[in-house]
Protein backbone atom coordinates (compact mmCIF):
# COMPACT_ATOMS: atom_id res chain seq x y z
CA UNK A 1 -15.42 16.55 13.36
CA UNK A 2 -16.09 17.94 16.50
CA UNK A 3 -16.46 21.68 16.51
CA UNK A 4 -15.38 22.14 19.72
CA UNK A 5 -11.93 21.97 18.59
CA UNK A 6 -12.14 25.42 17.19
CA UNK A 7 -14.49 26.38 19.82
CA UNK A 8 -15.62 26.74 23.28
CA UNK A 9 -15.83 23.29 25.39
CA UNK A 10 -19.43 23.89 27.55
CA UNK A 11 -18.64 26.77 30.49
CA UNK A 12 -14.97 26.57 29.66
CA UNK A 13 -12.95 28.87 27.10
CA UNK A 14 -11.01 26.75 24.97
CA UNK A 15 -7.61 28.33 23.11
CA UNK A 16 -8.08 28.41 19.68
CA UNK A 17 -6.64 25.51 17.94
CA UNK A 18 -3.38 25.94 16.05
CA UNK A 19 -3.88 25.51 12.11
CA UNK A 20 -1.51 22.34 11.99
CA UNK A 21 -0.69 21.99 8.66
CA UNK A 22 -2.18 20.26 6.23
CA UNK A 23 -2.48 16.93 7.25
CA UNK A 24 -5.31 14.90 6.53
CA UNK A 25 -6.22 12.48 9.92
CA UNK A 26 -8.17 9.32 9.33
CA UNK A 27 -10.65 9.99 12.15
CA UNK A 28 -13.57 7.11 12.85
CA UNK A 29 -17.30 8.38 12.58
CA UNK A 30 -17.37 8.36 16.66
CA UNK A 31 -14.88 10.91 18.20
CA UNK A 32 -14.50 12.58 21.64
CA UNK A 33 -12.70 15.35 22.27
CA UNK A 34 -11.07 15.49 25.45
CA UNK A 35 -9.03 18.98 25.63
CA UNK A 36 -6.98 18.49 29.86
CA UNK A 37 -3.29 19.34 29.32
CA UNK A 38 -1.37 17.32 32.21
CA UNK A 39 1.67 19.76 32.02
CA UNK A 40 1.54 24.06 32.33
CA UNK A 41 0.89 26.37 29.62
CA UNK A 42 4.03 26.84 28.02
CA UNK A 43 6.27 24.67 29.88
CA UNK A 44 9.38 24.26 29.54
CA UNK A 45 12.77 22.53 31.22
CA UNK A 46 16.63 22.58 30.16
CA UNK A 47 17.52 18.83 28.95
CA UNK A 48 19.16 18.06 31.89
CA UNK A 49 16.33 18.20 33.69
CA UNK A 50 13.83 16.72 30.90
CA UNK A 51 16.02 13.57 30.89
CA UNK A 52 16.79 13.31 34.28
CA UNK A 53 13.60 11.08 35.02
CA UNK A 54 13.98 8.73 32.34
CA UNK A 55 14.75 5.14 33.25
CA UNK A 56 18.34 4.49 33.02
CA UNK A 57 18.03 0.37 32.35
CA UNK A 58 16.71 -1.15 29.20
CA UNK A 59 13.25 -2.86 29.70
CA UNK A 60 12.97 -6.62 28.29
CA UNK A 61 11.42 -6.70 24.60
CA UNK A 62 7.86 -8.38 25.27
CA UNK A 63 5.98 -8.19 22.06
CA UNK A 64 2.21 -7.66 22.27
CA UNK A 65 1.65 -9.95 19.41
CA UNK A 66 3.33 -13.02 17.49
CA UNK A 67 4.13 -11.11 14.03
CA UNK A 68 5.42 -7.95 16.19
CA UNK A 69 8.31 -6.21 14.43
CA UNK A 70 11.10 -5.02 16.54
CA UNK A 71 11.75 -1.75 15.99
CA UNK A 72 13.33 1.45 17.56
CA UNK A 73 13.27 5.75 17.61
CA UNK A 74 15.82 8.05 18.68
CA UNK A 75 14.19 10.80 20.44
CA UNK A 76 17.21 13.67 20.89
CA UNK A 77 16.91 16.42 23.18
CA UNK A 78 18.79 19.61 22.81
CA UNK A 79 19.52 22.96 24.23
CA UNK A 80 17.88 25.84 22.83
CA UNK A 81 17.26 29.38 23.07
CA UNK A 82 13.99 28.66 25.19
CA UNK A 83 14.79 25.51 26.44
CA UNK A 84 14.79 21.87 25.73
CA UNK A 85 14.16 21.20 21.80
CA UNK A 86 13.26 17.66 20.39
CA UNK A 87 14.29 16.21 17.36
CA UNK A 88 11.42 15.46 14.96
CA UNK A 89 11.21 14.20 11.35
CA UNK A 90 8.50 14.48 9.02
CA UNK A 91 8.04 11.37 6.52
CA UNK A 92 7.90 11.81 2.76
CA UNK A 93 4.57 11.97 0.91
CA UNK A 94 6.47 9.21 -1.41
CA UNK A 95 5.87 6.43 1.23
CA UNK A 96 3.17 3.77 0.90
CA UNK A 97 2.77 4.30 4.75
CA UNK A 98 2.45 7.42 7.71
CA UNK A 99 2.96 9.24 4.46
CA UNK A 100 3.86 12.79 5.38
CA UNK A 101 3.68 12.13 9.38
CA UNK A 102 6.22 13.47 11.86
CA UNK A 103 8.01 10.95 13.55
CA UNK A 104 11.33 10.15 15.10
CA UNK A 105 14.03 9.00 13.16
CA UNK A 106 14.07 5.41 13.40
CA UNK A 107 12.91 1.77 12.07
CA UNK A 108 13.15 -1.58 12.01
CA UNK A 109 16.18 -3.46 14.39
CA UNK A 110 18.37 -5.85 12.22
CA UNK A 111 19.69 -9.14 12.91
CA UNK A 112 21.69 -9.08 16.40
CA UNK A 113 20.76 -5.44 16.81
CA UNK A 114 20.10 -4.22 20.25
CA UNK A 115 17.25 -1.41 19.79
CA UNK A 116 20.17 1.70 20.74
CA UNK A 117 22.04 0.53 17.75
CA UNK A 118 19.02 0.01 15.82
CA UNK A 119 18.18 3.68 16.94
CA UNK A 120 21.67 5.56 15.89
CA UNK A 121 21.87 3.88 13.00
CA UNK A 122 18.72 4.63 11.57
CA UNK A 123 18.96 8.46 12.69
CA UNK A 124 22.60 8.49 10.88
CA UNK A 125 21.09 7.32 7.37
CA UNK A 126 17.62 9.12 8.00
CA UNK A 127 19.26 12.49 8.48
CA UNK A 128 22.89 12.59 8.89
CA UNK A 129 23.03 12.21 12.45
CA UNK A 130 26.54 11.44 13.08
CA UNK A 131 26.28 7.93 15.97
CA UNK A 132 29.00 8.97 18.10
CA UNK A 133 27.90 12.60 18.96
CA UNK A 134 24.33 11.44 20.84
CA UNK A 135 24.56 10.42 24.52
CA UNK A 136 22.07 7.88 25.18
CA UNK A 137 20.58 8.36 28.79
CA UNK A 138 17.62 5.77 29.08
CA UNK A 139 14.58 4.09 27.25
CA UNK A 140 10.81 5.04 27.52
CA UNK A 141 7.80 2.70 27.48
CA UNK A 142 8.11 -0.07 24.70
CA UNK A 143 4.98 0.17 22.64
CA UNK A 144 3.62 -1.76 19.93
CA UNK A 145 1.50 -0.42 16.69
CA UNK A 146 -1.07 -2.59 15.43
CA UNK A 147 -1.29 -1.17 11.60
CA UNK A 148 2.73 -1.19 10.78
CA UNK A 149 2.65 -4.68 13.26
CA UNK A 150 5.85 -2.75 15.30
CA UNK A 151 7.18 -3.12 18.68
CA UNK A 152 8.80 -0.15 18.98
CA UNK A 153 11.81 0.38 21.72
CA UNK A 154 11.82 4.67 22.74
CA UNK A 155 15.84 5.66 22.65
CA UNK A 156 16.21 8.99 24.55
CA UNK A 157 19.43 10.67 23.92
CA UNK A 158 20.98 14.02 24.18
CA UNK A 159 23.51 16.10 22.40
CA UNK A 160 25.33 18.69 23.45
CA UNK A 161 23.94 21.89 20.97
CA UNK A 162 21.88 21.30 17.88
CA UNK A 163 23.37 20.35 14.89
CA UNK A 164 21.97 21.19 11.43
CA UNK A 165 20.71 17.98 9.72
CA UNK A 166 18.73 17.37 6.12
CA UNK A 167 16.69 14.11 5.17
CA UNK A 168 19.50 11.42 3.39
CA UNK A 169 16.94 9.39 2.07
CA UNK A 170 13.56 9.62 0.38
CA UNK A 171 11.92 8.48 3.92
CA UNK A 172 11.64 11.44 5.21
CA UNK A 173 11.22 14.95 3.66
CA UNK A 174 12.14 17.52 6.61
CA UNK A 175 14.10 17.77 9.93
CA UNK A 176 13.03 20.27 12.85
CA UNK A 177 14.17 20.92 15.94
CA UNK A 178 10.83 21.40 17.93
CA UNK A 179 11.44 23.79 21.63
CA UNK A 180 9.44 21.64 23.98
CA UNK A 181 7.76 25.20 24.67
CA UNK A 182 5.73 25.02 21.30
CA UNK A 183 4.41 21.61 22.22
CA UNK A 184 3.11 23.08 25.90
CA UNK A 185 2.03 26.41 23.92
CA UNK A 186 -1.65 26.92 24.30
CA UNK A 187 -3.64 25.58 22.04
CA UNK A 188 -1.23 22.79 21.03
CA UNK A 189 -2.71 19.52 22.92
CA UNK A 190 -5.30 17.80 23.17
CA UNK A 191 -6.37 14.30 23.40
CA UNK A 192 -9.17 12.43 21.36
CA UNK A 193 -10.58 8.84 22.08
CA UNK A 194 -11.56 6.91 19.27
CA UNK A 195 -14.23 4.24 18.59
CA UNK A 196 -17.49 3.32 21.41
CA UNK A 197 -16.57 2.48 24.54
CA UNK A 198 -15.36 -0.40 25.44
CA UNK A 199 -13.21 -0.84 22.83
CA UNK A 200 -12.45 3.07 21.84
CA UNK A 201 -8.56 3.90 22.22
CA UNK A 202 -7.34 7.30 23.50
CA UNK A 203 -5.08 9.21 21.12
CA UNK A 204 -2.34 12.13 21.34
CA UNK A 205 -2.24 15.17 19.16
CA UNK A 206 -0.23 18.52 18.97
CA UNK A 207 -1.50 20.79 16.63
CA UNK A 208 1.55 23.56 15.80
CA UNK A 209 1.82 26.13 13.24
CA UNK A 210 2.49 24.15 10.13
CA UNK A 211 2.77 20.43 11.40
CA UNK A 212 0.16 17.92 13.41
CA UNK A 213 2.32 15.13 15.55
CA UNK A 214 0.04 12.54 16.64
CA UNK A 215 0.30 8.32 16.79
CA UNK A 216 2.84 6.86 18.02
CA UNK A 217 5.03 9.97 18.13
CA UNK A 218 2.54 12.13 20.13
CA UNK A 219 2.32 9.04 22.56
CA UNK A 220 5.95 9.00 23.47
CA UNK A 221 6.33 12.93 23.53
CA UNK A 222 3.37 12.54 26.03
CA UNK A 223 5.26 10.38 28.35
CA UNK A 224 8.46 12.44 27.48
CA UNK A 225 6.14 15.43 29.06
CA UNK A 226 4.90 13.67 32.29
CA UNK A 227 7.61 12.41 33.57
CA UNK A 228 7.92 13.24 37.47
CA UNK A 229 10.29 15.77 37.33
């Protein structure tokens, strides 16, 4: 692995990397490290204002591939104490896949679903997360996984103060609500690309104290962060 992400990138200091946790990343033989954070150190915005960009009107579902998977995330924003926190889970070691992961509540849509239902439904038997008390303000970018074969639908969603929530199933193992300030914390982000050019993929990662979020879920909190605000 490249040392440079405990280190000093050439002529530049670097912060030092948070520990995050003890997840083990499948990384390819051929890594770059890329470590320019698009948003200010330690960040931060009241929900109002973090979901105030976010498109209002659902996008159509255009699958990437034939045997795509519709599926759907609720990503909930709360107030906090230092500003906007986000609802993350992290998935049990017990899985056969994204074993011990943090993710968004969520999964696959069922027959005559629309992705918001698929969204509040999943979050109430993930966690508890009662489907009446989330607001649902808008969808991000539909994206599509090629390992799990998903097209996943991004339901953004607010609630009015944080509610205290435990895993109801053996899918995932923990709930946290994450301040959008420890994602923006120094030392927190940075980006990887994957593979040899032309074909290498770029890739999203927050190290924190005691968790990595990266995939899928570090994608959308990405966008989540860049917004035009």
């Amino acid at each position: 692995m490249d040392s440079r992400l405990n280190g000093i990138l050439t002529g530049n200091a670097v912060p030092e990397r948070r520990p995050g946790g003890q997840q083990v990343i499948p990384r390819p033989a051929h890594t770059t490290v890329e470590f320019d954070t698009p948003w200010p150190d330690h960040a931060t915005w009241p929900v109002h204002e973090m979901v105030q960009p976010v498109p209002s009107s659902s996008a159509p579902l255009l699958p990437t591939f034939s045997d795509a998977r519709n599926s759907a995330v609720l990503i909930v924003l709360a107030d906090g104490p230092q500003g906007a926190e986000v609802l993350l889970t992290r998935r049990s070691m017990e899985l056969r896949n994204h074993r011990g992961e943090i993710s968004f509540p969520g999964g696959r849509c069922d027959p005559g679903e629309t992705p918001v239902e698929t969204a509040l439904r999943e979050a109430h038997e993930e966690i508890g997360l009662e489907p009446d008390h989330p607001t649902v303000v808008g969808e991000l970018g539909h994206l599509s996984t090629i390992v799990s074969k998903s097209y996943i639908v991004p339901v953004v969603a607010t609630i009015e103060e944080r509610v205290e929530l435990t895993p109801q199933t053996m899918e995932a193992d923990r709930v946290m609500w994450t301040p959008i300030s420890e994602l923006t914390r120094p030392g927190t982000y940075h980006r990887e690309r994957w593979g040899l050019a032309p074909l290498d993929r770029p890739l999203h990662f927050f190290h924190l104290d005691d968790e990595t979020v990266w995939g899928a879920t570090a994608h959308m909190l990405v966008e989540l962060l860049t917004l035009d605000r």
